[in-house]
N, C-alpha and C. Protein backbone atom coordinates (compact mmCIF):
# COMPACT_ATOMS: atom_id res chain seq x y z
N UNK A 1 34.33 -3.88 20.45
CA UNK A 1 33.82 -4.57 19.29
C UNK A 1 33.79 -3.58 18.13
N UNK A 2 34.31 -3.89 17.08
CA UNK A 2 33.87 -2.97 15.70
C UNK A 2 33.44 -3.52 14.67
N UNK A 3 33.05 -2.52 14.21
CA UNK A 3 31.59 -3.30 12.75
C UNK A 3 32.34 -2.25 11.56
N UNK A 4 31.62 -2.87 10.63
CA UNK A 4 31.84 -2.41 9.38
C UNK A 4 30.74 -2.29 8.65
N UNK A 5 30.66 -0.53 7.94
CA UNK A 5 29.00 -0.62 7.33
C UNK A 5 29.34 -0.50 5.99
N UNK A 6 28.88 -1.13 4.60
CA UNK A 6 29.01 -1.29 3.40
C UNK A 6 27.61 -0.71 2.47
N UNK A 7 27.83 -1.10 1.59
CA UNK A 7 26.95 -0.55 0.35
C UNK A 7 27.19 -0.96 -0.66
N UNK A 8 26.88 -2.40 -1.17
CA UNK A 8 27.56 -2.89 -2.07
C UNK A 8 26.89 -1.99 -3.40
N UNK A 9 27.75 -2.01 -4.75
CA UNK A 9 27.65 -1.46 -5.65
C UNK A 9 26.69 -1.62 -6.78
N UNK A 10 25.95 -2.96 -6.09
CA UNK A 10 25.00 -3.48 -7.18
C UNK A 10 23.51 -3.65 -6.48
N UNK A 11 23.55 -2.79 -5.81
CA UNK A 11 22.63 -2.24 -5.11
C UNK A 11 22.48 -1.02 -5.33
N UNK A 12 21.05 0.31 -5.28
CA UNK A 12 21.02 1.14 -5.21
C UNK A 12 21.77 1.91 -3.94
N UNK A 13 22.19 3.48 -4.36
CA UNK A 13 22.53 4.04 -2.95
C UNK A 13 21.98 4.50 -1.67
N UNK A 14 22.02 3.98 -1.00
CA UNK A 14 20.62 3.68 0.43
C UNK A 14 21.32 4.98 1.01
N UNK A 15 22.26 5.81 1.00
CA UNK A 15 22.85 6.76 1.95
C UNK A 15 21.39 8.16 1.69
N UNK A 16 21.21 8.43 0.77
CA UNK A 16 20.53 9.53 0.06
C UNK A 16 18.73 9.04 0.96
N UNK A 17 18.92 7.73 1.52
CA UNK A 17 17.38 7.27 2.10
C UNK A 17 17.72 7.32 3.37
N UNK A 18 19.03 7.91 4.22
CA UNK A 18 19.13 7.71 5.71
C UNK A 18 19.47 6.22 6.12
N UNK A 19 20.09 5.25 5.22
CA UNK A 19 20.54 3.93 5.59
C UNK A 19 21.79 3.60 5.45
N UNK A 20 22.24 2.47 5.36
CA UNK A 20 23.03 1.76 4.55
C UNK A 20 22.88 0.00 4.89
N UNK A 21 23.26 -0.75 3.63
CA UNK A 21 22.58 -1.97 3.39
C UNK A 21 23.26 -3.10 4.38
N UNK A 22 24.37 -2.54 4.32
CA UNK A 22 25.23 -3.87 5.64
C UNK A 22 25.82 -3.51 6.81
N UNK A 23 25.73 -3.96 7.51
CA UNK A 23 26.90 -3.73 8.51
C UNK A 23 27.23 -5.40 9.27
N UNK A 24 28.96 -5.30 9.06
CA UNK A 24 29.53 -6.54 9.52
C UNK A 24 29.94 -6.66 10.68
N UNK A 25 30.01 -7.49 12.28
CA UNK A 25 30.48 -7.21 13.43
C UNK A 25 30.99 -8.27 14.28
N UNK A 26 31.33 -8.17 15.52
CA UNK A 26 31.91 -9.54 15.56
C UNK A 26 33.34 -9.93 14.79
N UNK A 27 33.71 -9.78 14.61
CA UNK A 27 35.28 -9.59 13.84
C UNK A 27 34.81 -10.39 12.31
N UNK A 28 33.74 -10.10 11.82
CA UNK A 28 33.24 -10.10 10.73
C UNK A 28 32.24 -11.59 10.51
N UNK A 29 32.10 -11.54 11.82
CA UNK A 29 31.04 -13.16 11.52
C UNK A 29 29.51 -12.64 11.59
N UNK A 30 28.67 -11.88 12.16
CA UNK A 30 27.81 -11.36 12.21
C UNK A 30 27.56 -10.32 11.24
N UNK A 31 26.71 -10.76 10.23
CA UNK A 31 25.93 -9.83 9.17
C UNK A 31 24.65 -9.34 9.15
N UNK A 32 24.51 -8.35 9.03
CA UNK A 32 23.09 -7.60 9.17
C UNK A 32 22.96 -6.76 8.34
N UNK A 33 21.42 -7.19 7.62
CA UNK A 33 21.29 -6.54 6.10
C UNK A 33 20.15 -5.69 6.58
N UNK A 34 20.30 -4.68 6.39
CA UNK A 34 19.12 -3.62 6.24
C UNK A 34 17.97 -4.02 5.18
N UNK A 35 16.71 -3.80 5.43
CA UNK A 35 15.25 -4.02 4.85
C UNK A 35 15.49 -3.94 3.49
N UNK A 36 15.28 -4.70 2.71
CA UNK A 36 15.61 -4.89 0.97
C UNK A 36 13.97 -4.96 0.54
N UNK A 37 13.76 -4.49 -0.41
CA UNK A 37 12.49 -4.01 -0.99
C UNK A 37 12.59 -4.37 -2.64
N UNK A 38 11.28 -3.92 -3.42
CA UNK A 38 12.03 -4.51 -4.92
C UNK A 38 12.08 -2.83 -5.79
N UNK A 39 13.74 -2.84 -5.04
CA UNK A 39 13.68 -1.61 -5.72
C UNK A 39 15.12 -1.74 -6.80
N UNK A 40 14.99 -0.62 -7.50
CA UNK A 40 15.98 -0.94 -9.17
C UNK A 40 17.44 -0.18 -8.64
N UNK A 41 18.21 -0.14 -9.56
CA UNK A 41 19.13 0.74 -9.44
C UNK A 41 19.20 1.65 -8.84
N UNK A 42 18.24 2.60 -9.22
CA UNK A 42 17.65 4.09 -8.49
C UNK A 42 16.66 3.92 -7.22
N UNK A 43 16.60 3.02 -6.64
CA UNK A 43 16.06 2.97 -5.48
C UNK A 43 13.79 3.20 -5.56
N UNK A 44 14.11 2.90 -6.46
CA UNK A 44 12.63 3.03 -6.86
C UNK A 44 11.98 1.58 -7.38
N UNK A 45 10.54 1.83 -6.57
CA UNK A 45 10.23 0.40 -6.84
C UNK A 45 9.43 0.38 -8.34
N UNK A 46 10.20 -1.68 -8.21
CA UNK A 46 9.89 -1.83 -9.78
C UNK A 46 8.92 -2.22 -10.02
N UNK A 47 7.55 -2.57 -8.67
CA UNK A 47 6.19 -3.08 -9.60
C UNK A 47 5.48 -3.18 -8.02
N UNK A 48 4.01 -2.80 -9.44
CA UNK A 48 3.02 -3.12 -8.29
C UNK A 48 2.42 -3.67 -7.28
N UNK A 49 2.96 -5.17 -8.34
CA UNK A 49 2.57 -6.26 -7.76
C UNK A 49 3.17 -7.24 -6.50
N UNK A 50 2.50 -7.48 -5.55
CA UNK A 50 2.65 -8.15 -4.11
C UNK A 50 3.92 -9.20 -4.11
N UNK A 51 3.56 -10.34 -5.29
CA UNK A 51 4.41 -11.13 -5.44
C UNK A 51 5.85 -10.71 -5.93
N UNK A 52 5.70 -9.59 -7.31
CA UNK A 52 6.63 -9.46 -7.57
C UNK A 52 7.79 -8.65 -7.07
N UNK A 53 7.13 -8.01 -5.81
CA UNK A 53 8.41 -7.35 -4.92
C UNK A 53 8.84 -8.46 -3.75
N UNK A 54 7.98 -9.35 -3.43
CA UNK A 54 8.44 -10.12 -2.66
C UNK A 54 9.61 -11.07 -3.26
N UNK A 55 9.57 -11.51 -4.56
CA UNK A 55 10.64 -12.26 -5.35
C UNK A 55 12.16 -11.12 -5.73
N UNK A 56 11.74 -9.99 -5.94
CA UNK A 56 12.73 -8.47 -6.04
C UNK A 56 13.41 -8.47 -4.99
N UNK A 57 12.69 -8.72 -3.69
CA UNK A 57 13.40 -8.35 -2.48
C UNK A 57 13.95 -9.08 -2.04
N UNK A 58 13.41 -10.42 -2.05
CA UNK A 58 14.53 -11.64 -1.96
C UNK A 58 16.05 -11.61 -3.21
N UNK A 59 15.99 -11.20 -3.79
CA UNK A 59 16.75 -11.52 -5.18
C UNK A 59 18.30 -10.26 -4.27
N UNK A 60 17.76 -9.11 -4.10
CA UNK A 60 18.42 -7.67 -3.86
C UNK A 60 18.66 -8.53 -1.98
N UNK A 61 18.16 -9.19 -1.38
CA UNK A 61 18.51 -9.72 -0.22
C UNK A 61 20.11 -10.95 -0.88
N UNK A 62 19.98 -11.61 -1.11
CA UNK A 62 20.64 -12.40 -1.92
C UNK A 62 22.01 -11.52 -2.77
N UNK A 63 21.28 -10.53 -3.50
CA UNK A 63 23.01 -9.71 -3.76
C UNK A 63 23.91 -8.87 -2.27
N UNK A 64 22.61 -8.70 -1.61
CA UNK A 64 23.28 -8.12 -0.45
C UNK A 64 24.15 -8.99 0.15
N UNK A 65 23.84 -10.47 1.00
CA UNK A 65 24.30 -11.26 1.38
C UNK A 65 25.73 -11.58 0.38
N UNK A 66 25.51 -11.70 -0.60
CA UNK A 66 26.91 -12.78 -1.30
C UNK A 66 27.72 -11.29 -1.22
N UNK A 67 27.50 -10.02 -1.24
CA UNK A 67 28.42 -8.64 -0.89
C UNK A 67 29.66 -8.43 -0.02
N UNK A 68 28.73 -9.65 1.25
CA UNK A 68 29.21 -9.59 2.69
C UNK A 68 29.76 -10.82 2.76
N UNK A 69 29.99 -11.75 1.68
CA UNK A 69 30.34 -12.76 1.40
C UNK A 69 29.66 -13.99 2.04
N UNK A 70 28.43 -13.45 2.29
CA UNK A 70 27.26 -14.79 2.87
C UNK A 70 26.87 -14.98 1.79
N UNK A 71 25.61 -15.80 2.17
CA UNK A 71 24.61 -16.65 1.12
C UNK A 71 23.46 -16.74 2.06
N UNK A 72 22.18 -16.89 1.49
CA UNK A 72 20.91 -17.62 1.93
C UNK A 72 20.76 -18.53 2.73
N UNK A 73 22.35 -19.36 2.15
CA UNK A 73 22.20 -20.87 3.65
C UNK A 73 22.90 -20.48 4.99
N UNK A 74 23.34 -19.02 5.19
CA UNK A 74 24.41 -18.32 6.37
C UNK A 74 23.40 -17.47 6.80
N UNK A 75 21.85 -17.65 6.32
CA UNK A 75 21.21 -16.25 7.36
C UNK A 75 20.11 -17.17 8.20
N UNK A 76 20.25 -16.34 9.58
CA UNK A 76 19.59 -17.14 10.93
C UNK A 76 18.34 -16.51 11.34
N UNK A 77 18.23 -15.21 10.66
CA UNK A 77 16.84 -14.75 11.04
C UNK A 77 16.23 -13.41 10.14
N UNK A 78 15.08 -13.52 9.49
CA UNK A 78 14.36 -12.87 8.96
C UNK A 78 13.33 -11.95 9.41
N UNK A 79 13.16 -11.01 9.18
CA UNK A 79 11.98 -10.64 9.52
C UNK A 79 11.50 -9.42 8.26
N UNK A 80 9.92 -9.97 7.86
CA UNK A 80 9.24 -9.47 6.58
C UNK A 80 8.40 -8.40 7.25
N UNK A 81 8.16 -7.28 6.41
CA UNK A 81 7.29 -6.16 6.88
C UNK A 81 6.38 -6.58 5.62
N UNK A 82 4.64 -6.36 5.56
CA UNK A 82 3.97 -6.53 4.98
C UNK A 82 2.67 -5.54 5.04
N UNK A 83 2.41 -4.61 4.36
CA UNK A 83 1.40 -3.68 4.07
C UNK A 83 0.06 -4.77 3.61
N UNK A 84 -0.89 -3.98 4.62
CA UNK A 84 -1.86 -4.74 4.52
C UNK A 84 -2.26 -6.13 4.53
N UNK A 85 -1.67 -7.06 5.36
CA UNK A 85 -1.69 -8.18 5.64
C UNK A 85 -2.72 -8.89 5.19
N UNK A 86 -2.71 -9.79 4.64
CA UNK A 86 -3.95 -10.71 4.44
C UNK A 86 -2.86 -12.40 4.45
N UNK A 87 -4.09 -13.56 4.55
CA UNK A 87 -3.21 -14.71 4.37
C UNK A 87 -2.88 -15.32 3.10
N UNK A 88 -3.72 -14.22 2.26
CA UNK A 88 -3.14 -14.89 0.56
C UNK A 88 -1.26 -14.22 0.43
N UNK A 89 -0.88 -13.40 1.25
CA UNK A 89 -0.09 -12.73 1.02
C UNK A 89 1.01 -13.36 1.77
N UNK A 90 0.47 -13.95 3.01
CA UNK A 90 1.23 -14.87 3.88
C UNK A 90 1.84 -16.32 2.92
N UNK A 91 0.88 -16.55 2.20
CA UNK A 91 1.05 -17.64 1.22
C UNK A 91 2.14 -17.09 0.57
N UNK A 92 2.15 -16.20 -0.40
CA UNK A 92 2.81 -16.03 -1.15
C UNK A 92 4.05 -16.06 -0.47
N UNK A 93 4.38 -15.27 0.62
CA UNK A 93 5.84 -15.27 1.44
C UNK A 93 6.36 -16.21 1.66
N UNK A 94 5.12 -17.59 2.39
CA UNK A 94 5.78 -18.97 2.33
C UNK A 94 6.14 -19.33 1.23
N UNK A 95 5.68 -19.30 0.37
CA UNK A 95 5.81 -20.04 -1.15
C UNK A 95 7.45 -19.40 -0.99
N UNK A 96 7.66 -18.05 -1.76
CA UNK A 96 9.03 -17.55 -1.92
C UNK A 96 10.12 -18.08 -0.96
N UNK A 97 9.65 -18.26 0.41
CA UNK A 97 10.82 -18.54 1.61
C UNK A 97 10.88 -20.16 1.15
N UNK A 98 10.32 -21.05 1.08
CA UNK A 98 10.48 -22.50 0.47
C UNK A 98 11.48 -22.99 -0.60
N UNK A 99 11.00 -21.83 -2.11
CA UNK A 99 11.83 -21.11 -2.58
C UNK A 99 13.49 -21.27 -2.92
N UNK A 100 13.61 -20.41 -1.40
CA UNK A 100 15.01 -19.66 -1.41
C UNK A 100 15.52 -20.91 -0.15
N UNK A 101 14.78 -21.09 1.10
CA UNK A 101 15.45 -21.71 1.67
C UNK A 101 15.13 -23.07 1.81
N UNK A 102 14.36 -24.00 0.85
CA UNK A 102 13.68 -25.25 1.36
C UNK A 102 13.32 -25.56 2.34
N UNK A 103 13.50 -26.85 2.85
CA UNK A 103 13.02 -27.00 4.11
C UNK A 103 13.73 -26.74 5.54
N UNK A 104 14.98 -25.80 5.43
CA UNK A 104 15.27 -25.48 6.68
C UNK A 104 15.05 -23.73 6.46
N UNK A 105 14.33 -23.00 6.56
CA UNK A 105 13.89 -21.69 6.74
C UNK A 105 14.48 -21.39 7.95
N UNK A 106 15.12 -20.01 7.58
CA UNK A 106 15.56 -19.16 9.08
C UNK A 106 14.41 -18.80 10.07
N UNK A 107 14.56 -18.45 11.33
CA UNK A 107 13.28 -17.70 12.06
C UNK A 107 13.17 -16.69 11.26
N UNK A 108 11.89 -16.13 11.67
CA UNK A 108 11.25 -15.62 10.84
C UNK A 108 10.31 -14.53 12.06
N UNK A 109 9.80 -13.47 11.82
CA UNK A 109 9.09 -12.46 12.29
C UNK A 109 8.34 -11.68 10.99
N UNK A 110 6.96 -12.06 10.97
CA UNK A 110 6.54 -11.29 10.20
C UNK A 110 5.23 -10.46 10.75
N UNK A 111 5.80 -8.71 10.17
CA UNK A 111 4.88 -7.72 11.06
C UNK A 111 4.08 -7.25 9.98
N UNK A 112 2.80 -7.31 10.17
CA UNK A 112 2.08 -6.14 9.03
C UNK A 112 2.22 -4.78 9.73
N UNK A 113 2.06 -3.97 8.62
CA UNK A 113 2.06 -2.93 8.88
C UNK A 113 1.42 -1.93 7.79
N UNK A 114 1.22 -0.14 8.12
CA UNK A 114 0.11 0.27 7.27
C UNK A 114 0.70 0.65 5.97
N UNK A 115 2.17 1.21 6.33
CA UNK A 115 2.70 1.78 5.13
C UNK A 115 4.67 1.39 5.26
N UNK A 116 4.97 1.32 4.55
CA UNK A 116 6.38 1.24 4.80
C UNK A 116 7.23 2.78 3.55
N UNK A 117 8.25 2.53 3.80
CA UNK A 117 8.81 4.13 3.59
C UNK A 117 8.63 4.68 2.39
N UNK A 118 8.53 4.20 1.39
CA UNK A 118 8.48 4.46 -0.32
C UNK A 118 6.68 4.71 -0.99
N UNK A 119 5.88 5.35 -1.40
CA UNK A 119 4.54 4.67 -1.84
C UNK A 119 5.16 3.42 -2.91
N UNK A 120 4.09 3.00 -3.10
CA UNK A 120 4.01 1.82 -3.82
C UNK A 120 4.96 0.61 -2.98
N UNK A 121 5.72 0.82 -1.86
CA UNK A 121 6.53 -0.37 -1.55
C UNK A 121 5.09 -1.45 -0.15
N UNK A 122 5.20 -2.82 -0.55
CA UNK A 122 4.19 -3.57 0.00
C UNK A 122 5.25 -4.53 0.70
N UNK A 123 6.08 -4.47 0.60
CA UNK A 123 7.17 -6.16 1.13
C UNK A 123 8.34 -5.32 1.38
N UNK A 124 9.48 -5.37 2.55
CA UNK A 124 10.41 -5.37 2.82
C UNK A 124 10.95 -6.44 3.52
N UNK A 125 12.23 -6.76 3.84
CA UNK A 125 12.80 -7.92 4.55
C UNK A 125 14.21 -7.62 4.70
N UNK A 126 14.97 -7.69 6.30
CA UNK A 126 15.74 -7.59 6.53
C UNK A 126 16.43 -9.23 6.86
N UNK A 127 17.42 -9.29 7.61
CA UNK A 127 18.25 -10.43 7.68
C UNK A 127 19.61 -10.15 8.60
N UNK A 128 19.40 -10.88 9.43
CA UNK A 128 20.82 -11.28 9.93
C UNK A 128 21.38 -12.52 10.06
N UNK A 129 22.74 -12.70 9.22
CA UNK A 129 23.36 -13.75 8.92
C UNK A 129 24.68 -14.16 10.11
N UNK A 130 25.34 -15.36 9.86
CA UNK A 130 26.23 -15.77 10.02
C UNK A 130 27.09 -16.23 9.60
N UNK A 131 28.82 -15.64 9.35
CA UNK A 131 29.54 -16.08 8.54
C UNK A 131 30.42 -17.39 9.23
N UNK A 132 30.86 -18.30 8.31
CA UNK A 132 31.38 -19.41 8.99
C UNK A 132 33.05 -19.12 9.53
């Protein structure tokens, strides 16, 4: 089996963080996006606020995907990392996933946790898709 690992260009460079944002496998039907956060060009996050990295990270999930030539309606499973968990925060995630995927939402795994890799980062979310 061989895969293919990418970095699309409109994304920051994840190599300099020990990553990279895609890798394609399966003779290119299986996509898997590495943890997207709301970070800018330079890999630095753009705001404080809970909601607004959760809408960042979906958005930078979304350029990742259409990279690999998916979309939002080609991914089968999610899973959100969340600093400091509470259920107003759970809200907010539903709200955004409604959002992006209406009423058919991918599975989903969501882990709190104490810190994730960046300070200031509160929301990450990875994804693995399926190409048709």
């Amino acid at each position: 089996m061989s895969f293919t690992i990418a970095n699309p260009p409109a994304l920051h460079d994840p190599v300099p963080f020990g990553y990279s944002h895609l890798a394609t496998v399966d003779s290119g039907r299986l996509v898997f996006v590495a943890g997207q956060y709301a970070s800018d060009e330079r890999g630095e996050v753009t705001s404080p606020d809970f909601a607004a990295q959760v809408d960042r990270s979906l958005a930078n999930l979304g350029t990742a995907l259409r990279a690999a030539g998916v979309d939002y309606p080609d991914v089968v499973q999610i899973r959100t990392f969340v600093v400091d968990h509470t259920p107003d925060r759970l809200a907010v995630i539903a709200d955004a996933v409604r959002r992006v995927w209406g009423d058919r939402p991918p599975t989903q795994t969501l882990i709190g946790v104490a810190a994730l890799a960046l300070p200031g980062m509160l929301f990450e979310i990875d994804a693995v898709a399926v190409r048709a």
